[in-house]
C-alpha atoms as a PDB file:
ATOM      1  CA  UNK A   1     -37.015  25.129  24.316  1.00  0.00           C
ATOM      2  CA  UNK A   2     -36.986  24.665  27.933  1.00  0.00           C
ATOM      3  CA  UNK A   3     -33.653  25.273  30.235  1.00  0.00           C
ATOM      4  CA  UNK A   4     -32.689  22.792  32.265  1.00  0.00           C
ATOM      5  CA  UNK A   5     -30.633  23.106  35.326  1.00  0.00           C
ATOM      6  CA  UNK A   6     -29.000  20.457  37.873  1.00  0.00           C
ATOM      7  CA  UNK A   7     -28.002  20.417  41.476  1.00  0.00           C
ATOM      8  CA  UNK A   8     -25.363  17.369  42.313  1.00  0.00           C
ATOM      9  CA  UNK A   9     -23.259  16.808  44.689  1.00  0.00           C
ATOM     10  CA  UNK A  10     -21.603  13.319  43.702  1.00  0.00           C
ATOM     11  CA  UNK A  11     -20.693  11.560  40.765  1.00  0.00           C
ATOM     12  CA  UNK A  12     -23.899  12.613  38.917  1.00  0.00           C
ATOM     13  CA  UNK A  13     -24.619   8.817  37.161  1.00  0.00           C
ATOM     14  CA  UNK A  14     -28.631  10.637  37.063  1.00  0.00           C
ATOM     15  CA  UNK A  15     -27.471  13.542  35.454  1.00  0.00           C
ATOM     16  CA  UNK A  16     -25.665  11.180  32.899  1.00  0.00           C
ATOM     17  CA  UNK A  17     -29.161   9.502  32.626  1.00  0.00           C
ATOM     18  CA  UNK A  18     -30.305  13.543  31.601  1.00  0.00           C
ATOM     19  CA  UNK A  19     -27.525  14.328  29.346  1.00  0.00           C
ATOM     20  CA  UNK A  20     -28.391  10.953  27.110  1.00  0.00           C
ATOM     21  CA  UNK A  21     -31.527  11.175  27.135  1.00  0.00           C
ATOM     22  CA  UNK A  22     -31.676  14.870  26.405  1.00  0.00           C
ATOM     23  CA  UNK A  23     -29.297  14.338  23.873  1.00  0.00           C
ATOM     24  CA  UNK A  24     -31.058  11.220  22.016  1.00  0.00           C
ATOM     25  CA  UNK A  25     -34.207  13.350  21.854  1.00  0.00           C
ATOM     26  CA  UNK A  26     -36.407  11.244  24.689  1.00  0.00           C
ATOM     27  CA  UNK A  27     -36.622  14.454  26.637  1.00  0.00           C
ATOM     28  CA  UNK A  28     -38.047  17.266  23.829  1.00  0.00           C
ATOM     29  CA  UNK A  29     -37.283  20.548  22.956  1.00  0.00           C
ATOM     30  CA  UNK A  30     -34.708  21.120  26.102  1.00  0.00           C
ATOM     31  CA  UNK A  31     -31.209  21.762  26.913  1.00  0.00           C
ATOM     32  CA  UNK A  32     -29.057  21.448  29.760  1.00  0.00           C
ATOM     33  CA  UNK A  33     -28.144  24.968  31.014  1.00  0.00           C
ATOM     34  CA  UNK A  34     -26.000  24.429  33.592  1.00  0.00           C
ATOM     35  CA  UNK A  35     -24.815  21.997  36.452  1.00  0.00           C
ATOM     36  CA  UNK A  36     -23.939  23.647  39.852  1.00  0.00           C
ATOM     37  CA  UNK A  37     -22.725  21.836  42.309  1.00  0.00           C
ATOM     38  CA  UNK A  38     -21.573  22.629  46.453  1.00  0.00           C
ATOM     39  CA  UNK A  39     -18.430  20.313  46.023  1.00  0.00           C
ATOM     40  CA  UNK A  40     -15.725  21.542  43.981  1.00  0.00           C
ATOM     41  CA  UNK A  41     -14.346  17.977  43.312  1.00  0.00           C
ATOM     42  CA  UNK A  42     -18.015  16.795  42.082  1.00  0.00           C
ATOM     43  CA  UNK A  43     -17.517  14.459  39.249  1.00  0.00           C
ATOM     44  CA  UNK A  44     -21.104  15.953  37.914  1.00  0.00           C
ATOM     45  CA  UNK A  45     -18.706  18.754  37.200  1.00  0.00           C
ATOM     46  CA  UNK A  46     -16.591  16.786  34.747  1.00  0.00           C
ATOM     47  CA  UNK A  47     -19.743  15.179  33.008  1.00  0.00           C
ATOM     48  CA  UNK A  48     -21.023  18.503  32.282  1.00  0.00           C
ATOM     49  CA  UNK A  49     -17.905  19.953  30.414  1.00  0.00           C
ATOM     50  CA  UNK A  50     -17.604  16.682  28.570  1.00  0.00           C
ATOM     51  CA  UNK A  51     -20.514  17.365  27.025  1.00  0.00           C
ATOM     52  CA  UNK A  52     -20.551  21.262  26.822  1.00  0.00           C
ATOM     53  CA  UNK A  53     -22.456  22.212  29.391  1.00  0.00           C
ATOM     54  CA  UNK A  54     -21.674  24.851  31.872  1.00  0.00           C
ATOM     55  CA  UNK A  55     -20.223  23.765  35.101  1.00  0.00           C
ATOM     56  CA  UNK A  56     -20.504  26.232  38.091  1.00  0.00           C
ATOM     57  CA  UNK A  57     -19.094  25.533  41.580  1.00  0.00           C
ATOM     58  CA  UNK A  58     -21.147  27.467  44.117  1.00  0.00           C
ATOM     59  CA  UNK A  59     -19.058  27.332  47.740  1.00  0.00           C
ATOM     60  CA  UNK A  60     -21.707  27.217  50.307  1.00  0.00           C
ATOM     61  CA  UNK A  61     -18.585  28.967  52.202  1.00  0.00           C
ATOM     62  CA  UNK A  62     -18.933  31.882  51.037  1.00  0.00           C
ATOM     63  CA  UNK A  63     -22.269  32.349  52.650  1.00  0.00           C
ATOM     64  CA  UNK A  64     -23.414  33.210  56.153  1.00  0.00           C
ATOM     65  CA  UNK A  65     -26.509  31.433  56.150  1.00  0.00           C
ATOM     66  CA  UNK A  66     -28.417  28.602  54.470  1.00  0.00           C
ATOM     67  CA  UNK A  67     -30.826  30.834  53.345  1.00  0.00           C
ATOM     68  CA  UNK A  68     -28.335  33.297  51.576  1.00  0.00           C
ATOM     69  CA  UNK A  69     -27.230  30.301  49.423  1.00  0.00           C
ATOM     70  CA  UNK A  70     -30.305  29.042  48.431  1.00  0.00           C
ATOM     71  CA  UNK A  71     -30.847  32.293  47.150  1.00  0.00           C
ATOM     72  CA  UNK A  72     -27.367  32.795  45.547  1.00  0.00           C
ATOM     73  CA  UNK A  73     -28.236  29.501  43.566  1.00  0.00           C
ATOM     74  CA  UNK A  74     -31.181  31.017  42.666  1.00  0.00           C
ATOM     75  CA  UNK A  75     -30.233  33.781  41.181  1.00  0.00           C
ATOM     76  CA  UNK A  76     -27.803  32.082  39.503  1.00  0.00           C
ATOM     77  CA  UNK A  77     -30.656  30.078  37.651  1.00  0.00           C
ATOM     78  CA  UNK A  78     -32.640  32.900  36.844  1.00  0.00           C
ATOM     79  CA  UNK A  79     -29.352  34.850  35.432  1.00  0.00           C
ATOM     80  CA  UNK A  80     -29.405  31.890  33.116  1.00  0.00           C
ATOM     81  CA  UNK A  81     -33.071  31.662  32.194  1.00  0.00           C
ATOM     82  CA  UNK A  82     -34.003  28.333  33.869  1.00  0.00           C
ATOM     83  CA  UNK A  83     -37.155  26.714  33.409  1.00  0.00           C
ATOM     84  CA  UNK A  84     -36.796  23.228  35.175  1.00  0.00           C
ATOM     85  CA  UNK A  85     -34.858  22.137  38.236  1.00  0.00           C
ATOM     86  CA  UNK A  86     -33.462  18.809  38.908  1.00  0.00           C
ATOM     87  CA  UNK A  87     -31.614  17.615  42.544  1.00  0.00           C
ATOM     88  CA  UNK A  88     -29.398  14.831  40.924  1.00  0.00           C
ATOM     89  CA  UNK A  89     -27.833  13.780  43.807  1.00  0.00           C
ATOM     90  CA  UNK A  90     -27.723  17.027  45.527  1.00  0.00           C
ATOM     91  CA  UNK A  91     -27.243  16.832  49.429  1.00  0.00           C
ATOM     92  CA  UNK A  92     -28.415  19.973  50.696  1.00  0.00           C
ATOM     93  CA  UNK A  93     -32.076  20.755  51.318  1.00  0.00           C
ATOM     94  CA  UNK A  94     -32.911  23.615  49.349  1.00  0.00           C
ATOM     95  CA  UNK A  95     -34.555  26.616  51.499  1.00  0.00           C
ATOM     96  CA  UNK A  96     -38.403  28.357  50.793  1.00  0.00           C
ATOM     97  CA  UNK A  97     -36.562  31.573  49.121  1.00  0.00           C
ATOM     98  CA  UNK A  98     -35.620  29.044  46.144  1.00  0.00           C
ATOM     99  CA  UNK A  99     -38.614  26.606  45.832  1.00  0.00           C
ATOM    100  CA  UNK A 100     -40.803  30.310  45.758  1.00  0.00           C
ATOM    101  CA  UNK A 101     -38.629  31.299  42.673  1.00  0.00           C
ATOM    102  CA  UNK A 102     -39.102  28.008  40.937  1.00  0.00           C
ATOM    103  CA  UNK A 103     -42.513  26.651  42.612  1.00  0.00           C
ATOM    104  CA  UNK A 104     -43.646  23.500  40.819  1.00  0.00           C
ATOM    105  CA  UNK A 105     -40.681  23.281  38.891  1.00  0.00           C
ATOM    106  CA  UNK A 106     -37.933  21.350  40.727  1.00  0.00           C
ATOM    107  CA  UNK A 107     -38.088  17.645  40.731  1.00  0.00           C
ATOM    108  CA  UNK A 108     -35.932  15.076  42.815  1.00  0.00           C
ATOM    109  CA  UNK A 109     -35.284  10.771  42.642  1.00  0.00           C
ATOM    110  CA  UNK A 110     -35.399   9.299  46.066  1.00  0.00           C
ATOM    111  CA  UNK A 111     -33.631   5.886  46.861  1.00  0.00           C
ATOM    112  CA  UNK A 112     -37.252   4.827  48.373  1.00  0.00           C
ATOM    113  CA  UNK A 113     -41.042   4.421  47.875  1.00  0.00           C
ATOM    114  CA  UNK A 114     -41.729   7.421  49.344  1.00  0.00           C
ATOM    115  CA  UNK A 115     -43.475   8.054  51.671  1.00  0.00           C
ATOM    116  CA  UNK A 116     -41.722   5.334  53.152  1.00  0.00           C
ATOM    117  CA  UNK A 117     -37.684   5.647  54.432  1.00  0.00           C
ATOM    118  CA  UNK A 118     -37.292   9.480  53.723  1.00  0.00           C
ATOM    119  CA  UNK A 119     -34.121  11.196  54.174  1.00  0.00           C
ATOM    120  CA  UNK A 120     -30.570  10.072  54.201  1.00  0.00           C
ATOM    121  CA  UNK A 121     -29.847   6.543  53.328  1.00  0.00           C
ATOM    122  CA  UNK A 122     -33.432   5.043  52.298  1.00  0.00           C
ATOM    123  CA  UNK A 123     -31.683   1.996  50.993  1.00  0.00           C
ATOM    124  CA  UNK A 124     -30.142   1.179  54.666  1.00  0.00           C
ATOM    125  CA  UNK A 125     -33.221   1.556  55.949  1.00  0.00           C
ATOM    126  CA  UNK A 126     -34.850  -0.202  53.924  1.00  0.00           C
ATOM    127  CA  UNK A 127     -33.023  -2.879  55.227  1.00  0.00           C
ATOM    128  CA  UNK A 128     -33.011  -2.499  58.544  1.00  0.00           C
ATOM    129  CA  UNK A 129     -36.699  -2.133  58.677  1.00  0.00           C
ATOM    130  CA  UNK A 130     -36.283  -5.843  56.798  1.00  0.00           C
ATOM    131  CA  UNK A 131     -39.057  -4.807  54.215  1.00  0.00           C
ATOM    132  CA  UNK A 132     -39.557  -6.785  51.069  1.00  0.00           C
ATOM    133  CA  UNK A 133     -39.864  -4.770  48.682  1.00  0.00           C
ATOM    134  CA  UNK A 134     -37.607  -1.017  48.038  1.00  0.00           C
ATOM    135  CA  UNK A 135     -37.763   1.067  45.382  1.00  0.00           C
ATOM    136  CA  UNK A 136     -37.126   4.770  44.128  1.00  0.00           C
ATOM    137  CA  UNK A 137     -39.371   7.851  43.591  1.00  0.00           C
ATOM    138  CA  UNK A 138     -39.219  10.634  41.325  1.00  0.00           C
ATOM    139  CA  UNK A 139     -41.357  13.831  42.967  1.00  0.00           C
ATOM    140  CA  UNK A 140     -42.192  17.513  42.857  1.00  0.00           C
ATOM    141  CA  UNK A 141     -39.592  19.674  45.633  1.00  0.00           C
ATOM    142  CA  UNK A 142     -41.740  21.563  48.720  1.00  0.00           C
ATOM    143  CA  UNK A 143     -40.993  22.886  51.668  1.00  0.00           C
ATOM    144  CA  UNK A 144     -40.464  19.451  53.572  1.00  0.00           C
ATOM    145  CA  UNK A 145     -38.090  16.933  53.110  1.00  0.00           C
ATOM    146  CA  UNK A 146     -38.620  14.050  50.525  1.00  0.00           C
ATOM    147  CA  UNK A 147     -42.672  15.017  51.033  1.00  0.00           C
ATOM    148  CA  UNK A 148     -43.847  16.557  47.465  1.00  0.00           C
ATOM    149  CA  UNK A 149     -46.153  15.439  45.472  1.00  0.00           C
ATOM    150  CA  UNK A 150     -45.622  11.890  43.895  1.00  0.00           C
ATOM    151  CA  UNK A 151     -44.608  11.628  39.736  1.00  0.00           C
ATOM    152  CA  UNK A 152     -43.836   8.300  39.310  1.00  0.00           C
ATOM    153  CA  UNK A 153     -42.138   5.324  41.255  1.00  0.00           C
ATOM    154  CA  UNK A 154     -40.468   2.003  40.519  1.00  0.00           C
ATOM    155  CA  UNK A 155     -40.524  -1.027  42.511  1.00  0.00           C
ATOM    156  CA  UNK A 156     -37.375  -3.013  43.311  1.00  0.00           C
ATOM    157  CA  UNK A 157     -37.218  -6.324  45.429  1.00  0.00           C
ATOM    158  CA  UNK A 158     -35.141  -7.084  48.467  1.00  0.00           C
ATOM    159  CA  UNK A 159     -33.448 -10.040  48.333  1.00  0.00           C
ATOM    160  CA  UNK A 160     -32.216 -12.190  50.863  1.00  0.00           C
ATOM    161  CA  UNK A 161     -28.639 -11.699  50.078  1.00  0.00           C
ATOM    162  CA  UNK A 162     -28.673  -8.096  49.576  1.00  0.00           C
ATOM    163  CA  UNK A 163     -26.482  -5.204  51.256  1.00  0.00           C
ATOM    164  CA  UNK A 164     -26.390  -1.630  50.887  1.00  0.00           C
ATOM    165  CA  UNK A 165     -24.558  -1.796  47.793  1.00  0.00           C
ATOM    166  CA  UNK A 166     -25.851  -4.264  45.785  1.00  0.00           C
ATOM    167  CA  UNK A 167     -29.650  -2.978  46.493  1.00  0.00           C
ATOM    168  CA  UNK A 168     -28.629   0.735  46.182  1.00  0.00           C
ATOM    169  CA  UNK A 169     -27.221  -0.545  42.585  1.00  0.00           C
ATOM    170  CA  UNK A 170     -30.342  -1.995  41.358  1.00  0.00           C
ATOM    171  CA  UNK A 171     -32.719   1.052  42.981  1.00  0.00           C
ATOM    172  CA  UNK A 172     -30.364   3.547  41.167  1.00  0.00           C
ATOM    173  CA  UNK A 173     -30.896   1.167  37.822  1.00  0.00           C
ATOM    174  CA  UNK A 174     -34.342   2.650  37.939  1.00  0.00           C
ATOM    175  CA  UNK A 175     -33.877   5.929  39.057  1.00  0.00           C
ATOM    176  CA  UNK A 176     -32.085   6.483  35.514  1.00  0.00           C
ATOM    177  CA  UNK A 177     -35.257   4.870  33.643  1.00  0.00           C
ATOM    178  CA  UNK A 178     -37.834   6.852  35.605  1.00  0.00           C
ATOM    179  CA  UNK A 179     -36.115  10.137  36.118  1.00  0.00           C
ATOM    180  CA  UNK A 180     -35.943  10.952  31.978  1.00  0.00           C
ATOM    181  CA  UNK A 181     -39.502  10.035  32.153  1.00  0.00           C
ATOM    182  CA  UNK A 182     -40.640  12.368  34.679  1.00  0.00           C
ATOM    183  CA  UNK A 183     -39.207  14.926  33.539  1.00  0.00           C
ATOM    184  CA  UNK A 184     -40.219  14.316  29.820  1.00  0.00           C
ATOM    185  CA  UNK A 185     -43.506  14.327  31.403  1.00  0.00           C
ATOM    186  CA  UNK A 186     -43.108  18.070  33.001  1.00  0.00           C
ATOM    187  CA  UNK A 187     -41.658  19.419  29.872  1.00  0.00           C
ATOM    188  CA  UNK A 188     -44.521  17.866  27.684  1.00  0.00           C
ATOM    189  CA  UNK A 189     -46.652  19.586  30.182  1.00  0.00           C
ATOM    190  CA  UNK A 190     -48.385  16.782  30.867  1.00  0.00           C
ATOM    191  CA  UNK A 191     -48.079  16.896  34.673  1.00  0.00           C
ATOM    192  CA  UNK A 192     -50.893  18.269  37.024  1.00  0.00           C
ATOM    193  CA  UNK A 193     -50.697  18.431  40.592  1.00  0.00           C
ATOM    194  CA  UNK A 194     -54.782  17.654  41.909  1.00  0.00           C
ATOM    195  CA  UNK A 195     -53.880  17.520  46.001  1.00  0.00           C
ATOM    196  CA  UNK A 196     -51.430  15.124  46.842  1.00  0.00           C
ATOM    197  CA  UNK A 197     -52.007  12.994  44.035  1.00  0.00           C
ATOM    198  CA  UNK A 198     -49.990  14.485  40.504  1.00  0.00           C
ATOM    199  CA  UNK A 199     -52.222  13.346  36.914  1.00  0.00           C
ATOM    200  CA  UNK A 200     -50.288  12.712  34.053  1.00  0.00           C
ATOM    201  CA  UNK A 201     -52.279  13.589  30.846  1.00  0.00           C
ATOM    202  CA  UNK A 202     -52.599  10.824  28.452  1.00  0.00           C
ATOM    203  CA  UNK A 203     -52.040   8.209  30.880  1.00  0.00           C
ATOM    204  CA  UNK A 204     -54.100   5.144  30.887  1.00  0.00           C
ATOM    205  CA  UNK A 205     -53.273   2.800  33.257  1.00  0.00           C
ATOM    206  CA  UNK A 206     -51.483   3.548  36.704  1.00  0.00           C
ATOM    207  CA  UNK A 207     -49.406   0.128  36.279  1.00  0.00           C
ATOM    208  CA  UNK A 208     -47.620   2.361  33.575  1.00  0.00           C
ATOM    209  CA  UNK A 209     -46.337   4.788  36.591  1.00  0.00           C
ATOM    210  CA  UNK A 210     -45.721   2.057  39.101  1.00  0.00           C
ATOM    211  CA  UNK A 211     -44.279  -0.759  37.983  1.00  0.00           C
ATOM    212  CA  UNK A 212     -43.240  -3.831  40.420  1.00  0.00           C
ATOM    213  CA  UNK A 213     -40.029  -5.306  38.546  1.00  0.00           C
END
């Protein structure tokens, strides 16, 4: 059984997408450990005790550096026996000490086709930059910002009429139908990372992990 923890800072609508599909078996043999989160008010808070899960507010306050917190949330996974990470949302970029303790095992969703628009706000880049077609990424954590290796993406077209909202809306859409599968994926143990390019095992055809919608 793995153990499953998230990082959000927001809402959490992608660690909904977890819960369900954790819950209606699409994601095997796991369970959702815990949900920590740096903002006390988090609404990914709330979803976890609704459905049992624990719910641990971490105040990056209470820590002197960047680094020290990274590390406080790691220990706080490893306390609990986690196997998987997921950034749900989460706005801090997490620090070396905590990708070393959990190398190759923390995932994020970007609001972008990566490597394109990295960073805050890929959506309102997106377009500014005017380009025609967006999209969101699900990819391995390293050391750099929105840079690890690539899982699987989804395409989503800019329209004419679109604004932030409306195309962030039908990019996060997708993020909750690629995210499960990603991280099915890991937790099959069906991912390999060859370079900068990540095989899936049992995978036919690459329209399967990119798919223009």
């Amino acid at each position: 059984m793995s153990r499953i923890a998230v990082l959000a800072s927001g809402r959490g609508s992608n660690l909904q997408a977890i819960i369900d599909n954790v819950e209606s078996g699409f994601i095997p043999n796991a369970e959702l450990a815990v949900v920590i989160s740096d903002k006390l008010d988090a609404y990914a808070l709330e979803r976890a005790r609704n459905h049992g899960i624990e719910a641990l507010f971490v105040d990056p306050k209470d820590h002197l550096t960047h680094e020290d917190y990274s590390q406080r949330l790691a220990d706080e996974l490893l306390k609990r026996r986690v196997d998987v990470v997921l950034l749900a949302g989460y706005m801090r970029i997490v620090k070396p000490n905590f990708i070393q303790a959990f190398r190759n095992r923390i995932l994020n969703v970007h609001p972008a086709l990566l490597p394109s628009f990295p960073g805050l706000s890929g959506q309102k880049q997106a377009l500014e930059y005017g380009t025609k077609v967006s999209g969101c990424t699900v990819h391995f954590v390293d050391e750099e910002v929105d840079h690890g290796p690539i899982i699987i993406q989804a395409a989503v077209p800019v329209l004419e009429d679109d604004t932030e909202e409306t195309l962030s809306k039908r990019i996060l859409e997708q993020e909750h139908r690629i995210y499960p599968q990603a991280v099915r994926w890991l937790i099959e143990g069906r991912l390999r990372i060859d370079g900068r390019r990540v095989r899936v095992r049992g995978l036919k055809q690459a329209g399967s992990v990119q798919q223009v919608l």
